[in-house]
PDB file of N, CA and C in Angstrom:
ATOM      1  N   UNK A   1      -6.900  -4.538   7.604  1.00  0.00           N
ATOM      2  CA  UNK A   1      -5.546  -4.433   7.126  1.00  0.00           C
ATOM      3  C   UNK A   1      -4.765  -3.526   8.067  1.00  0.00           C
ATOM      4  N   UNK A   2      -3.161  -3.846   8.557  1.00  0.00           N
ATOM      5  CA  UNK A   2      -2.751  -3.034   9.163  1.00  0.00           C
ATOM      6  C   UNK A   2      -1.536  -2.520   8.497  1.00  0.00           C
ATOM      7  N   UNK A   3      -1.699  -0.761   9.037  1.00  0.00           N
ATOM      8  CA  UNK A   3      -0.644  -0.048   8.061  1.00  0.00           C
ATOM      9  C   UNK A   3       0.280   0.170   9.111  1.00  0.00           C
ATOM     10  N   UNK A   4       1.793   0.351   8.812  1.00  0.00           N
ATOM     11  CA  UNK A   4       2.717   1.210   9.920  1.00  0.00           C
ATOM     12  C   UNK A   4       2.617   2.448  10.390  1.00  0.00           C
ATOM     13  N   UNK A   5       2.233   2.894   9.764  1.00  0.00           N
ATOM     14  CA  UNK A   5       1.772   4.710   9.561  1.00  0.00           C
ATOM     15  C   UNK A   5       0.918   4.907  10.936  1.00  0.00           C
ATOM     16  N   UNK A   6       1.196   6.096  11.389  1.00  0.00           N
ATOM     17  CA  UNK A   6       0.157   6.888  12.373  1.00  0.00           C
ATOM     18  C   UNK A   6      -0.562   7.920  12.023  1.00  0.00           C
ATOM     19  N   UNK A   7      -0.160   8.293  10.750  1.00  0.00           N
ATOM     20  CA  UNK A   7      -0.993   9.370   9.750  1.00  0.00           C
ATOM     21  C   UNK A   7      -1.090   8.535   8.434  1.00  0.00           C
ATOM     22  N   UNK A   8      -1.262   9.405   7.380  1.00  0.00           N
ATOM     23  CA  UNK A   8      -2.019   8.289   6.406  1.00  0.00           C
ATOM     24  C   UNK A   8      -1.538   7.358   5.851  1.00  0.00           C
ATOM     25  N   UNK A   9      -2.432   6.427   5.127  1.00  0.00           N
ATOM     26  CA  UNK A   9      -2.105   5.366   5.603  1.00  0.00           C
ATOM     27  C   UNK A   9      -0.668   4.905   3.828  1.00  0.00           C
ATOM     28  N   UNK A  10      -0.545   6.222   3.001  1.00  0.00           N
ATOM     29  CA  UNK A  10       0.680   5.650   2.582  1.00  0.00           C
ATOM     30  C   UNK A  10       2.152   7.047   2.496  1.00  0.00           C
ATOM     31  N   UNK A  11       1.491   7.738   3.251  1.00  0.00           N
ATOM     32  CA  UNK A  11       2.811   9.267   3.294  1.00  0.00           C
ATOM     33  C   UNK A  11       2.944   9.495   4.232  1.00  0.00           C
ATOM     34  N   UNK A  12       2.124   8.760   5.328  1.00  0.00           N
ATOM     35  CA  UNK A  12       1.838   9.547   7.204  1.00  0.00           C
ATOM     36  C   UNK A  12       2.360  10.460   7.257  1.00  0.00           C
ATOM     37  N   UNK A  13       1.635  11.826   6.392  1.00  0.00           N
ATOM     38  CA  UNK A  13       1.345  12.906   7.041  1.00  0.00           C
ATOM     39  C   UNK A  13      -0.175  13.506   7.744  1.00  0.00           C
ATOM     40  N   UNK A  14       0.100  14.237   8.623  1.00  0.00           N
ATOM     41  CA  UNK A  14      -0.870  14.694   9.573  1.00  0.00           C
ATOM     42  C   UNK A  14      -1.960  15.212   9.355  1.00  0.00           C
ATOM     43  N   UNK A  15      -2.057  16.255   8.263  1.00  0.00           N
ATOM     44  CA  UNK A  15      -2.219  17.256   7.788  1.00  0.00           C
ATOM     45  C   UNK A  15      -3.870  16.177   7.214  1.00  0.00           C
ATOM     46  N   UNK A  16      -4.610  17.402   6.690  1.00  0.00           N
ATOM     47  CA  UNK A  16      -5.825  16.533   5.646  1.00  0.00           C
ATOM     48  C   UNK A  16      -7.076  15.958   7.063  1.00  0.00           C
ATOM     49  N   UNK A  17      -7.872  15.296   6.479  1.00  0.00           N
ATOM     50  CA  UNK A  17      -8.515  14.470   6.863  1.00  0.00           C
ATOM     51  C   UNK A  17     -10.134  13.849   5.657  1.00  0.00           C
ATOM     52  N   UNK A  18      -8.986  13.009   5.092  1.00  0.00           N
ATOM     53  CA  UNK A  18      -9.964  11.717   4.340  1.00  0.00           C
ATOM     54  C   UNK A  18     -10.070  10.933   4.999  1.00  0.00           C
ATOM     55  N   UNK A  19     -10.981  10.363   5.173  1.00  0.00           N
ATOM     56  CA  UNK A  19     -11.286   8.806   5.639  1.00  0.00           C
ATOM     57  C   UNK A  19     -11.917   7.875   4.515  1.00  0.00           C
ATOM     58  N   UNK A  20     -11.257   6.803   4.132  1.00  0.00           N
ATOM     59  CA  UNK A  20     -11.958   6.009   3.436  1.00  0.00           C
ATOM     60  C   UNK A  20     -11.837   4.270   4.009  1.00  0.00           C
ATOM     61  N   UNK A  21     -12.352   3.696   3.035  1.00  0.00           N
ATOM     62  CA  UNK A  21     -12.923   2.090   3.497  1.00  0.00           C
ATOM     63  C   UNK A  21     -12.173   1.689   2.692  1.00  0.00           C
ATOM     64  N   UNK A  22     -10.998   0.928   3.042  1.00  0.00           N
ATOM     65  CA  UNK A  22     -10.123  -0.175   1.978  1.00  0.00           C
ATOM     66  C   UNK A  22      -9.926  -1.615   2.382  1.00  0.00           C
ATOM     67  N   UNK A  23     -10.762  -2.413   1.685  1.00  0.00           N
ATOM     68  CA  UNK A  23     -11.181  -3.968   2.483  1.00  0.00           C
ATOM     69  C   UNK A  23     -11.454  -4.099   4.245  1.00  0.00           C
ATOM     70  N   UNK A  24     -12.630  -3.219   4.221  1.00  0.00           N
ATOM     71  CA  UNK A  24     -13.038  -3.747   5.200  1.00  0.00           C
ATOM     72  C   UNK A  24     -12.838  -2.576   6.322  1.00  0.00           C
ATOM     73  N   UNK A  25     -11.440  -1.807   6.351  1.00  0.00           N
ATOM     74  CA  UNK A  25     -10.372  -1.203   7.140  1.00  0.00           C
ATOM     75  C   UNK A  25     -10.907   0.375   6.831  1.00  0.00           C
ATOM     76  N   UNK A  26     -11.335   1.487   7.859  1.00  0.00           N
ATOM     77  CA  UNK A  26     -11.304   2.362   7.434  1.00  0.00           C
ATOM     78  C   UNK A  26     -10.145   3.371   7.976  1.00  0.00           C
ATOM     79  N   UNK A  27      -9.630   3.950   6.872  1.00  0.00           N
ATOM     80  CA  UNK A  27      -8.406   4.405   7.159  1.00  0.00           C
ATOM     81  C   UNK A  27      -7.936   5.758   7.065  1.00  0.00           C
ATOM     82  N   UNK A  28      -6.667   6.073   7.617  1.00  0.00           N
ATOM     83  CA  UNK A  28      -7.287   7.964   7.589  1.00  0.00           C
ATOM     84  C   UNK A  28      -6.175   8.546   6.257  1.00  0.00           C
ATOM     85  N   UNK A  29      -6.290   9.000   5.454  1.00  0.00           N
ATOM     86  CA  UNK A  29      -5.214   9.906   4.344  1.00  0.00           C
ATOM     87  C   UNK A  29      -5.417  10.861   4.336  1.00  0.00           C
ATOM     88  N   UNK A  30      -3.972  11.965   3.978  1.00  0.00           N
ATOM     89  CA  UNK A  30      -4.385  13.525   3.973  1.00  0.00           C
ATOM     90  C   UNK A  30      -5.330  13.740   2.632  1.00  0.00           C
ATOM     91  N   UNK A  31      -5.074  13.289   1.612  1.00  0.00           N
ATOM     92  CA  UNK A  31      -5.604  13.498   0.400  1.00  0.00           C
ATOM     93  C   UNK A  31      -6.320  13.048  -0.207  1.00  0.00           C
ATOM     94  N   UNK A  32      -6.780  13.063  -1.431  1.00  0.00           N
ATOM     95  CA  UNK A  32      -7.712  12.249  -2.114  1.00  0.00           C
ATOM     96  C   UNK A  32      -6.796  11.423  -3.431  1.00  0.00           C
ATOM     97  N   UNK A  33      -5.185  11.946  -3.607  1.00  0.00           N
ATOM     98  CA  UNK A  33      -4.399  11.451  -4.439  1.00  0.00           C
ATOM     99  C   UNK A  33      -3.874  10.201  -3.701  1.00  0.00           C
ATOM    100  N   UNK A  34      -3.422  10.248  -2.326  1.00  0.00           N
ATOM    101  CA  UNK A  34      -3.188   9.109  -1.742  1.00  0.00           C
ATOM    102  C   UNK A  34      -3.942   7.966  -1.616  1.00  0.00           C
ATOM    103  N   UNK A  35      -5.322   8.380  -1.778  1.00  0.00           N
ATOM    104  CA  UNK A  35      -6.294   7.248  -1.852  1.00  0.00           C
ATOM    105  C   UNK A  35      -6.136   6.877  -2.550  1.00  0.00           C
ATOM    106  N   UNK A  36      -6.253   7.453  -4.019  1.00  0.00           N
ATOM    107  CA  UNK A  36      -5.857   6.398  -4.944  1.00  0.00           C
ATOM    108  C   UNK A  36      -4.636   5.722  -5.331  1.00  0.00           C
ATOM    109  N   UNK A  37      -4.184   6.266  -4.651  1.00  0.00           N
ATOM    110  CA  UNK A  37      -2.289   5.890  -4.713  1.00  0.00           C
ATOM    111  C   UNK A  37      -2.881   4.521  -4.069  1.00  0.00           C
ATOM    112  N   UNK A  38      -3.150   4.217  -2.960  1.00  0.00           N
ATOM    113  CA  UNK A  38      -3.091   3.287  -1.505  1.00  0.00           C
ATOM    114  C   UNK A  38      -3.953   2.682  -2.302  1.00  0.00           C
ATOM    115  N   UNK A  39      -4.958   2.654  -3.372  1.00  0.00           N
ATOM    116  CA  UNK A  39      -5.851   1.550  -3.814  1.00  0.00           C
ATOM    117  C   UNK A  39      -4.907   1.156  -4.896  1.00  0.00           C
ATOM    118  N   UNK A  40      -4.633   1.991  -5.450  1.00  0.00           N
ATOM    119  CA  UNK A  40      -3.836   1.247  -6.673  1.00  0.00           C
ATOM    120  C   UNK A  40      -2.819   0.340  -6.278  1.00  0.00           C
ATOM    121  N   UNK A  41      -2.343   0.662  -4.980  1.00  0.00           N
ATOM    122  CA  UNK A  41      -0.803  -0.263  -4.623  1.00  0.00           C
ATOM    123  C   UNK A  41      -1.587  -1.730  -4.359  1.00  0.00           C
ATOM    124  N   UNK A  42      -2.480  -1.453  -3.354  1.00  0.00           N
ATOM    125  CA  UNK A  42      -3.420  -2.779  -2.829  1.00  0.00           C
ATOM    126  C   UNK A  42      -3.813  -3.167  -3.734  1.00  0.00           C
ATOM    127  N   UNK A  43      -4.191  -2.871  -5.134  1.00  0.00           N
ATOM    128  CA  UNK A  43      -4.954  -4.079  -6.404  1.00  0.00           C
ATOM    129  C   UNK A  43      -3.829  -4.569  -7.147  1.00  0.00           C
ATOM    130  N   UNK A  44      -2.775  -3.692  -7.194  1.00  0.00           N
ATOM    131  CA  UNK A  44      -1.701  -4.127  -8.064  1.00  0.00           C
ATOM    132  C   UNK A  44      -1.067  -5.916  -7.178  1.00  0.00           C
ATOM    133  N   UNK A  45      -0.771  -5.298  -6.074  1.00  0.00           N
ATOM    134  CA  UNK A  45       0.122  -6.558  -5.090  1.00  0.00           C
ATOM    135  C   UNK A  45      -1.049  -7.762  -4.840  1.00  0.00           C
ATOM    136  N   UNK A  46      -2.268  -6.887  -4.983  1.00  0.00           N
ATOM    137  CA  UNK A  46      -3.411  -8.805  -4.796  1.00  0.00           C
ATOM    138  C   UNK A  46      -3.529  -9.414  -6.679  1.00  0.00           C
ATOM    139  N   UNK A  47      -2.979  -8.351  -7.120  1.00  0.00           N
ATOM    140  CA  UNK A  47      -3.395  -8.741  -8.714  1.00  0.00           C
ATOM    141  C   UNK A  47      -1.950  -9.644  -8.763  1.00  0.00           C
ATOM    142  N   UNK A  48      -0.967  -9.322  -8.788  1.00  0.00           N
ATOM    143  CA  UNK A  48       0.737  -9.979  -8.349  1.00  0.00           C
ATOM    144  C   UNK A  48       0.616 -11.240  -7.676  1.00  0.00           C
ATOM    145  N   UNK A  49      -0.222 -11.038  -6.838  1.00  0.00           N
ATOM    146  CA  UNK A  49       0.260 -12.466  -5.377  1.00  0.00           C
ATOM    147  C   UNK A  49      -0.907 -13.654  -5.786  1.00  0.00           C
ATOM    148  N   UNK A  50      -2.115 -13.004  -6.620  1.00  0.00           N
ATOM    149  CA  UNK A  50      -2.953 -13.800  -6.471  1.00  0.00           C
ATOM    150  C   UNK A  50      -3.959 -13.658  -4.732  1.00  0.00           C
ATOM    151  N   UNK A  51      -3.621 -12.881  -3.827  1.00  0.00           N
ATOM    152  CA  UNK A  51      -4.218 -13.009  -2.614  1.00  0.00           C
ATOM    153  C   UNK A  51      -5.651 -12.448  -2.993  1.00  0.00           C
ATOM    154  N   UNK A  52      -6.464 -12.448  -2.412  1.00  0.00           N
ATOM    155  CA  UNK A  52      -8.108 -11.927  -1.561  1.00  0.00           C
ATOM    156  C   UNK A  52      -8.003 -10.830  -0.767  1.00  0.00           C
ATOM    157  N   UNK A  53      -7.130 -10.584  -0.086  1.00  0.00           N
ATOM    158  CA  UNK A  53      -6.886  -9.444   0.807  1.00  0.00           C
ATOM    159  C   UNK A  53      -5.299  -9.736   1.511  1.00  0.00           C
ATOM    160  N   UNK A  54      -4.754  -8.026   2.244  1.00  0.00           N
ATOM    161  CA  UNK A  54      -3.571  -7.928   2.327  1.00  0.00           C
ATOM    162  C   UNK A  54      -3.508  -7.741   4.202  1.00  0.00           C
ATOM    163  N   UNK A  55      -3.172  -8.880   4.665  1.00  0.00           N
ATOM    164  CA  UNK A  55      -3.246  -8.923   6.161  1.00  0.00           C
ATOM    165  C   UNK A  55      -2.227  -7.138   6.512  1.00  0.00           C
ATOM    166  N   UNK A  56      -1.584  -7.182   6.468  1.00  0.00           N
ATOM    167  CA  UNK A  56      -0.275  -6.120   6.098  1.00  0.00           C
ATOM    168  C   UNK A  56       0.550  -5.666   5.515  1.00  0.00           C
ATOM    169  N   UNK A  57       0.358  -3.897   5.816  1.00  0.00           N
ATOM    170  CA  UNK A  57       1.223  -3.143   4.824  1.00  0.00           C
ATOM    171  C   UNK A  57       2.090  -2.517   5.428  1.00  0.00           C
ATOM    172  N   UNK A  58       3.584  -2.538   4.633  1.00  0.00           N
ATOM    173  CA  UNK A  58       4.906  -1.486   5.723  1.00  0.00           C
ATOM    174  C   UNK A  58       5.239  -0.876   4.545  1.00  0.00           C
ATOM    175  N   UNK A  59       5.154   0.374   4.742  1.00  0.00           N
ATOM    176  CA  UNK A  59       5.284   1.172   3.433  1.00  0.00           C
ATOM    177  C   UNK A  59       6.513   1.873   3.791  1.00  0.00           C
ATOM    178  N   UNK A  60       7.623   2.145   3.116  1.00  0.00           N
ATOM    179  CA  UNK A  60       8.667   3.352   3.433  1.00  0.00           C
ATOM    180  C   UNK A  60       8.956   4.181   2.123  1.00  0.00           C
ATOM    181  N   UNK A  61      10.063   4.690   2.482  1.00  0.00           N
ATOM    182  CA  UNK A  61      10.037   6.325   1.502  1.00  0.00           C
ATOM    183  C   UNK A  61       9.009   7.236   0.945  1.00  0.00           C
ATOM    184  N   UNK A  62       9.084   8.036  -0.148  1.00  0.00           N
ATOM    185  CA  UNK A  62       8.441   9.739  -0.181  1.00  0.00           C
ATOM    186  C   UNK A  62       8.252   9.591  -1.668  1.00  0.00           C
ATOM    187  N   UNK A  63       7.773  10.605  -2.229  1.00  0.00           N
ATOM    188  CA  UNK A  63       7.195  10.691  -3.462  1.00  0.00           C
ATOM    189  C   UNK A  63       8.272  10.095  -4.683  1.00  0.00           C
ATOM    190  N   UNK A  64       9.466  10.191  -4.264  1.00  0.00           N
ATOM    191  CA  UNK A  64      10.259   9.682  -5.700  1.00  0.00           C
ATOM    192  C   UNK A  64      10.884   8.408  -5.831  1.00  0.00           C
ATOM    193  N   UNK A  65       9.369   7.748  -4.762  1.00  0.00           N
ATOM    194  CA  UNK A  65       9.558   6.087  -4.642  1.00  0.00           C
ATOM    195  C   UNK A  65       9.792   5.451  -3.198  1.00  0.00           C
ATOM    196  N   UNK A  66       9.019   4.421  -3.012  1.00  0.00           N
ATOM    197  CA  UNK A  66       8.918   3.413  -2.091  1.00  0.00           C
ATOM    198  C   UNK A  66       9.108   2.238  -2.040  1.00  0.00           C
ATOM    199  N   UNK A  67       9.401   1.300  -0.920  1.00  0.00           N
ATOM    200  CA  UNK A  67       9.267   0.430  -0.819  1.00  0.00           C
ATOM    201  C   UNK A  67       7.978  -0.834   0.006  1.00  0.00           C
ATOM    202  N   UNK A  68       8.029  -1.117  -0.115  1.00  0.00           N
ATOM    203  CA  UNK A  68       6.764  -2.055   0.530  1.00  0.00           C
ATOM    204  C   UNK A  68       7.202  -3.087   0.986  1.00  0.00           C
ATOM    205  N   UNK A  69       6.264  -3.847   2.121  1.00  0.00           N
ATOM    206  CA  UNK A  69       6.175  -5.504   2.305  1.00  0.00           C
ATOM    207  C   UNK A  69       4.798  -6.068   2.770  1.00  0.00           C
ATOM    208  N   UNK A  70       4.334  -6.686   1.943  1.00  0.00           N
ATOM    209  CA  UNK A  70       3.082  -7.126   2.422  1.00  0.00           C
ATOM    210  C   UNK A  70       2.995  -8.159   2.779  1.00  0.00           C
ATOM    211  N   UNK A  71       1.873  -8.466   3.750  1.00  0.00           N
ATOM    212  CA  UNK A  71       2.235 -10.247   4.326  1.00  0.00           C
ATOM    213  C   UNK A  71       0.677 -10.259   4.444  1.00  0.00           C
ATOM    214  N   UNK A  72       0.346 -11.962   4.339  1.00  0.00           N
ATOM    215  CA  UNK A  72      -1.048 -12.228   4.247  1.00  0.00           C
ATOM    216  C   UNK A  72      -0.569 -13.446   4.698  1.00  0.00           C
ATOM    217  N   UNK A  73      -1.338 -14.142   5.689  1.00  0.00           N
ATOM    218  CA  UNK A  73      -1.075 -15.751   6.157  1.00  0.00           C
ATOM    219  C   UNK A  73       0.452 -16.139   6.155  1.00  0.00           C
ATOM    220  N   UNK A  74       0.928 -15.390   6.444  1.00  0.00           N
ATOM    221  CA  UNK A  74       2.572 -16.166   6.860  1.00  0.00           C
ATOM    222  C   UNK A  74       3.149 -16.128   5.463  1.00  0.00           C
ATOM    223  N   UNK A  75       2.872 -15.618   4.600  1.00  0.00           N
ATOM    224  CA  UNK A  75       3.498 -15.337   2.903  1.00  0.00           C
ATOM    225  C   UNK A  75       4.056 -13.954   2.835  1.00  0.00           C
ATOM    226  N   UNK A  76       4.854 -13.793   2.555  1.00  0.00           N
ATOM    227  CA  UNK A  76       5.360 -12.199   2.349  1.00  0.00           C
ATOM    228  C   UNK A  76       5.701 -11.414   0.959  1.00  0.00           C
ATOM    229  N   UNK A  77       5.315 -10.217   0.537  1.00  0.00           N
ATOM    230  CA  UNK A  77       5.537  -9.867  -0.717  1.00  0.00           C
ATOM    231  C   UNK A  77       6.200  -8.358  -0.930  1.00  0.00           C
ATOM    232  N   UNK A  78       7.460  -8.651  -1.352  1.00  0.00           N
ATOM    233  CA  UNK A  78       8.316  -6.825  -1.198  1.00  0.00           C
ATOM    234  C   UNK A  78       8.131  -6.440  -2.712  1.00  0.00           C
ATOM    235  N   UNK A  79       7.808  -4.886  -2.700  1.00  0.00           N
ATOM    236  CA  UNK A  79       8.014  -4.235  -3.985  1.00  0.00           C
ATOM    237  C   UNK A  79       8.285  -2.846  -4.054  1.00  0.00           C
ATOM    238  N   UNK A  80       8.860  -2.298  -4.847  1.00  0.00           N
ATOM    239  CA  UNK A  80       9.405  -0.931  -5.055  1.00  0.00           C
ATOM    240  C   UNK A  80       8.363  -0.195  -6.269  1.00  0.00           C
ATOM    241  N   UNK A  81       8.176   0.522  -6.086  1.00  0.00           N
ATOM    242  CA  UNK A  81       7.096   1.451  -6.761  1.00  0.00           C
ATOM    243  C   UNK A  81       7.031   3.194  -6.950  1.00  0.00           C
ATOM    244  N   UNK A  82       7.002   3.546  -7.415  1.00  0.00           N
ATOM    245  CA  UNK A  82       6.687   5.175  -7.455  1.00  0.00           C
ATOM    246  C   UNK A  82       5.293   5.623  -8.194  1.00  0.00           C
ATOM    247  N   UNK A  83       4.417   6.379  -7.818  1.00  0.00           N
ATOM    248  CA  UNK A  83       3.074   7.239  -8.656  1.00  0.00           C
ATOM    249  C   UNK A  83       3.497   7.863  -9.530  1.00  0.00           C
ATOM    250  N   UNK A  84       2.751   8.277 -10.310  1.00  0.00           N
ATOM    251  CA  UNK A  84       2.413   9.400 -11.212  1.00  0.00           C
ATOM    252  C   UNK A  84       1.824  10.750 -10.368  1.00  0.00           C
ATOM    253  N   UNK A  85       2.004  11.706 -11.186  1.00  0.00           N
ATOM    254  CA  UNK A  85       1.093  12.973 -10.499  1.00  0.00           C
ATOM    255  C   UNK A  85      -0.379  12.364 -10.375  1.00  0.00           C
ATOM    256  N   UNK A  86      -1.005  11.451 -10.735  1.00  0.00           N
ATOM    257  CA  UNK A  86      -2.271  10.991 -10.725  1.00  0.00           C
ATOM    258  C   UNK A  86      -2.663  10.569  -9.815  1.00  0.00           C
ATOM    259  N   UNK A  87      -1.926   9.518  -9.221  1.00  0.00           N
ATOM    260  CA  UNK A  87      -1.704   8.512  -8.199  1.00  0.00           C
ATOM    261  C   UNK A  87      -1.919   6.982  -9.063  1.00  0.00           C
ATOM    262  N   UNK A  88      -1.188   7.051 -10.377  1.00  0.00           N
ATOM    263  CA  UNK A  88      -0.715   5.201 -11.030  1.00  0.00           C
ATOM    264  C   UNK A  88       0.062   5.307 -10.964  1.00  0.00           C
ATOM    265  N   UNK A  89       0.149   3.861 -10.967  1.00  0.00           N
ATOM    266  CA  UNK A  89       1.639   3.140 -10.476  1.00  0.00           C
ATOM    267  C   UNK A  89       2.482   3.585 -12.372  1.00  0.00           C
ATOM    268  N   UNK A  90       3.825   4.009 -11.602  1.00  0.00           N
ATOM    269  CA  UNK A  90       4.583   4.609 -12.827  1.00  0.00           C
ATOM    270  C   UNK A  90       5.326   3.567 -13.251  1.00  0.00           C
ATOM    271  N   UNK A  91       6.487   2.926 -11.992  1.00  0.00           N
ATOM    272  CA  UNK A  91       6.790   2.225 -12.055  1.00  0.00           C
ATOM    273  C   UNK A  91       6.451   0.785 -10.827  1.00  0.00           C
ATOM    274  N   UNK A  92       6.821  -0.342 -11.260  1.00  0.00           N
ATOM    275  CA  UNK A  92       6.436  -1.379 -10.048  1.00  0.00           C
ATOM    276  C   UNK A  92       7.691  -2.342 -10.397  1.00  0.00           C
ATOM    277  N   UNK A  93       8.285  -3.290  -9.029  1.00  0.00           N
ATOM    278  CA  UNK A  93       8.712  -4.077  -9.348  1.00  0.00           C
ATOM    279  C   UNK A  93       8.543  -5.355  -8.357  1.00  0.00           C
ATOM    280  N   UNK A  94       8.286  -6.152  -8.169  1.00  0.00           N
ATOM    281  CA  UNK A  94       7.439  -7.211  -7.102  1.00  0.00           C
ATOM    282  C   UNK A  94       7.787  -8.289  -6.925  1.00  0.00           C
ATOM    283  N   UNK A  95       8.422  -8.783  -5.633  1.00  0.00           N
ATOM    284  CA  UNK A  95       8.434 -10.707  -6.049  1.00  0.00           C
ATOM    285  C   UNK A  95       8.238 -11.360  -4.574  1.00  0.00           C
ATOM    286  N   UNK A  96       7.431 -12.704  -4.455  1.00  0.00           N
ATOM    287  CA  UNK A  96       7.247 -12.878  -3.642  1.00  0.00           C
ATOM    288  C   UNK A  96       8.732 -13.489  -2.410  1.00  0.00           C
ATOM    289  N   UNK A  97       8.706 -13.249  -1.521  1.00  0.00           N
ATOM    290  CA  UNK A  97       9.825 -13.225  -0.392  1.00  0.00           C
ATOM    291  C   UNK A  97       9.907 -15.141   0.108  1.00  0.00           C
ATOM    292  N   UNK A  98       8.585 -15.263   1.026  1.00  0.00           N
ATOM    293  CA  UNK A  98       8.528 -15.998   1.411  1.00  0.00           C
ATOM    294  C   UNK A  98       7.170 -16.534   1.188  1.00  0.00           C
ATOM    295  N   UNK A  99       6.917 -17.954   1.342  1.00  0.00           N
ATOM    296  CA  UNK A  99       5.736 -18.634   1.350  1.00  0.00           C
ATOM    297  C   UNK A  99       5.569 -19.460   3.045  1.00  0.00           C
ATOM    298  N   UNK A 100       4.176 -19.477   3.264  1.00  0.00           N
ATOM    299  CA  UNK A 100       3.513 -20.228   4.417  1.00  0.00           C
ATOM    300  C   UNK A 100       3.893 -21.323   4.340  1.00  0.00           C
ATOM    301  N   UNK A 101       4.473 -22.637   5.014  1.00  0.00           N
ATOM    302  CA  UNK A 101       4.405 -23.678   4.865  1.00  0.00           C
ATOM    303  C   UNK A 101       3.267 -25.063   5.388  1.00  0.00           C
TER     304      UNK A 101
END
């Protein structure tokens, strides 16, 4: 899976060093809240799309909400989201963009 980020893989900050395995991809996060943040976003959008796995992730904004776009085989999927202090999804909102033809 590829993220935009050059630090982790959903706040790219520097700071930290987790490494974990998310389909396949091992990836670097400062925290252990972002991990679960970054798993929860990835099960929510394959649970949404119906996909197997998420070719790519473009994640933008900061803790009081983001946006996303994920693309898998030429299909694209945007959603807006914010965590909890936990790292669950508080709020979500999702729809698919485009389809492969």
């Amino acid at each position: 899976m590829k993220v935009n980020y050059a630090g982790c893989a959903i706040c790219d900050s520097s700071w930290g060093n987790v490494w974990e395995t998310v389909e396949g991809e091992r990836l670097f996060f400062c925290c252990d809240i972002c991990v679960v943040q970054f798993r929860n976003l990835v099960g929510r959008i394959e649970s949404e799309t119906g996909w197997p796995t998420i070719d790519q992730l473009e994640i933008r904004g900061d803790r009081r909400g983001r946006t996303c776009r994920a693309s898998r085989a030429g299909t694209e999927y945007r959603c807006e989201f914010a965590f909890n202090p936990q790292g669950a999804l508080r709020s979500f909102q999702g729809s698919l963009v485009s389809e492969a033809k």
